[in-house]
Each structure stands twice: as C-alpha cells, then as structure tokens.
Protein backbone atom coordinates (compact mmCIF):
# COMPACT_ATOMS: atom_id res chain seq x y z
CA UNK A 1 105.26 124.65 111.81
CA UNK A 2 103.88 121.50 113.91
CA UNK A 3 100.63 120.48 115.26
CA UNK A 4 100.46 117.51 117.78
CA UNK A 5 97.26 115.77 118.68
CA UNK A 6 97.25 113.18 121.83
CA UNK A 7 96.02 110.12 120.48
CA UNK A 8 94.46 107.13 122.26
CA UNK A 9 95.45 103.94 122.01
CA UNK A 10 96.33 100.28 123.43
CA UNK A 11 99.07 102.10 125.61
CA UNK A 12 97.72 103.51 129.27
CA UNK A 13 99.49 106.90 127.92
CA UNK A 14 98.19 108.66 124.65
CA UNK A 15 100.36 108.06 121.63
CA UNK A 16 101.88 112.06 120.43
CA UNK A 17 100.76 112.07 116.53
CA UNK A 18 102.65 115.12 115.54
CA UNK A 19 102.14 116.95 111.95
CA UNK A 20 104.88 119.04 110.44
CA UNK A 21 104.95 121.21 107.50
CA UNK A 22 107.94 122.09 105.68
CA UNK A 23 108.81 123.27 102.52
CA UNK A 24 108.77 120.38 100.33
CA UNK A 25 105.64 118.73 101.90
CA UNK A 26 104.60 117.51 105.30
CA UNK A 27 105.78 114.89 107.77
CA UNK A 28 103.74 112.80 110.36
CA UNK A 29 104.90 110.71 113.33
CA UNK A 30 103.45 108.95 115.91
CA UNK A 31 104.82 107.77 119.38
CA UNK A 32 103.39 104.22 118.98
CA UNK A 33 105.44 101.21 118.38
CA UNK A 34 104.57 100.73 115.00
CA UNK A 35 104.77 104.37 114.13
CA UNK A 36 108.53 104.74 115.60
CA UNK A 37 109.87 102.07 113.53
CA UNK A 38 108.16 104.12 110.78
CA UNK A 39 105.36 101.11 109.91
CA UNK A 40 102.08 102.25 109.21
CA UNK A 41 100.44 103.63 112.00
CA UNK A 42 96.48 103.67 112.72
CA UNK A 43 96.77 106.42 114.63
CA UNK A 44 98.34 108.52 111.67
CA UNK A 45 96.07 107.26 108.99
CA UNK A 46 93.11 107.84 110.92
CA UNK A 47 93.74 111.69 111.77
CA UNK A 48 94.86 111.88 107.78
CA UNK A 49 91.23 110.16 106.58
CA UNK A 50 88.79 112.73 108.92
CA UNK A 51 88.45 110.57 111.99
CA UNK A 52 89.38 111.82 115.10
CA UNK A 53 87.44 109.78 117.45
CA UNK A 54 90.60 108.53 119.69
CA UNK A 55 92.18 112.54 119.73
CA UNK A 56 91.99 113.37 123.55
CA UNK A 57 93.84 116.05 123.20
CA UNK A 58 91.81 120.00 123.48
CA UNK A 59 93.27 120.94 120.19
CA UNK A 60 90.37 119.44 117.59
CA UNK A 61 90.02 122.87 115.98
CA UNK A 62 93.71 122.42 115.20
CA UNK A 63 92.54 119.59 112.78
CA UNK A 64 91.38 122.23 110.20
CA UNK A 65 94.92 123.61 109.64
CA UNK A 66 96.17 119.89 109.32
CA UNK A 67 93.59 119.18 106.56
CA UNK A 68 94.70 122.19 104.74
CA UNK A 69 98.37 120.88 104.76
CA UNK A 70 96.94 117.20 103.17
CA UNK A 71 94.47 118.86 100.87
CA UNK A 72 95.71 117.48 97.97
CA UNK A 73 99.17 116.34 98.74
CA UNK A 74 100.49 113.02 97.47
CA UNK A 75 99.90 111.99 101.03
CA UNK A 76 96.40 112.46 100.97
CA UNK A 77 95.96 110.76 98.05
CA UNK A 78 98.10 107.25 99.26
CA UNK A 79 95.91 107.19 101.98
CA UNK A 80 92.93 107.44 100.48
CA UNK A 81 93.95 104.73 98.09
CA UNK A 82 94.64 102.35 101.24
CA UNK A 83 91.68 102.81 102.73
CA UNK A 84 89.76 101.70 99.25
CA UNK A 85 92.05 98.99 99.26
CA UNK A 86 91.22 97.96 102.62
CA UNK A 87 87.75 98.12 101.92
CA UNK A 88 88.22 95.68 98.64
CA UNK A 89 90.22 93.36 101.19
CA UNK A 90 87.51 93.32 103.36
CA UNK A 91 84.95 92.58 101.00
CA UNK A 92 87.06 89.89 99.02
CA UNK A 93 87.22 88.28 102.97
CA UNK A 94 83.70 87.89 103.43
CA UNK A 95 83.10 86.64 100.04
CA UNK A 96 85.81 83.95 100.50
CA UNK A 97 84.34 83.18 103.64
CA UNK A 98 80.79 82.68 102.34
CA UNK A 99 81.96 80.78 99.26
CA UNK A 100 84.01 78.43 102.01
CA UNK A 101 80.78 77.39 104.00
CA UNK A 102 78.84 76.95 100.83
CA UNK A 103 81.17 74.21 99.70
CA UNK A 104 81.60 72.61 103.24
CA UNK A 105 77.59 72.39 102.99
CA UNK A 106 77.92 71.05 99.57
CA UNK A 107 80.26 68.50 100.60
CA UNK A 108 78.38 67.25 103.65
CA UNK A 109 75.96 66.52 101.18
C-alpha cells in the first residue's frame, strides 16, 4: 500500500513524498533533488516528525494511516534521534557564538 502527499518546496512544482508499506517495514521517497539521490530529505523528515505545514496536497487525513505505519518502527525512532541531535547542534552553535564575542570583547580590552 502507498500514500503520497504533495509537498512544497524551493521547486515551482510540489515535491511527491510517497510512503510505502511492505512487509518488512516501510519505505519513503521524495521527488526532490536531495531525496532522489537518496540524501536526507526535509521534506521526508518533516512528514515523519508530525509537521505537515508545506503538504498541499487534500489528503492530510491520510497522515493518520502514515503515523500508524512509523509508530514505533526503527524509522521513527532514527528520526527522532536526529531531530534531538539537531537541536544539541543548534544549541552548541549559539553557545560557541556567544563564547566567540565574549573573548573578542575581552581582547579589545
């Protein structure tokens, strides 16, 4: 079974994300550059973490059934893990940043 949400994104077109459950576990792909060469994809990850502000597609009560598939799955669970380690990376930015213009101040005396 498959479930494909139109996505927007940089392109004038929507990106196709496309969810598809098989038997040993669930594939996603996305018509964006990154996610053809099989990169990661914001597009994907997005729809995967609950956000489905860009989905322009009329289908949003199909994003129900796709949570059921992830619910779980080793998938879910990757992703979730990147977005806490994006939120670490984030944080570890700003702190680097502050700690940077504290010791140009110090050094201007």
């Amino acid at each position: 079974m498959e479930i494909s949400f139109l996505v927007a994104g940089s392109a004038t077109n929507p990106y196709e994300v496309t969810f598809a459950k098989k038997s040993d576990g669930l594939s996603v792909s996305c018509t964006c550059p990154a996610g053809e060469r099989g990169l990661h994809c914001k597009h994907r990850l997005a729809i995967i973490t609950g956000d489905a502000s860009a989905v322009v597609s009329k289908n949003l009560a199909e994003l129900e059934v796709v949570r059921t598939w992830l619910a779980g799955s080793d998938l879910e669970i990757a992703c979730s893990e990147f977005r806490e380690a994006e939120k670490n990376v984030e944080d570890a930015k700003t702190r680097f940043d502050k700690v940077k213009k504290r010791i140009g101040k110090l050094m201007a005396g």
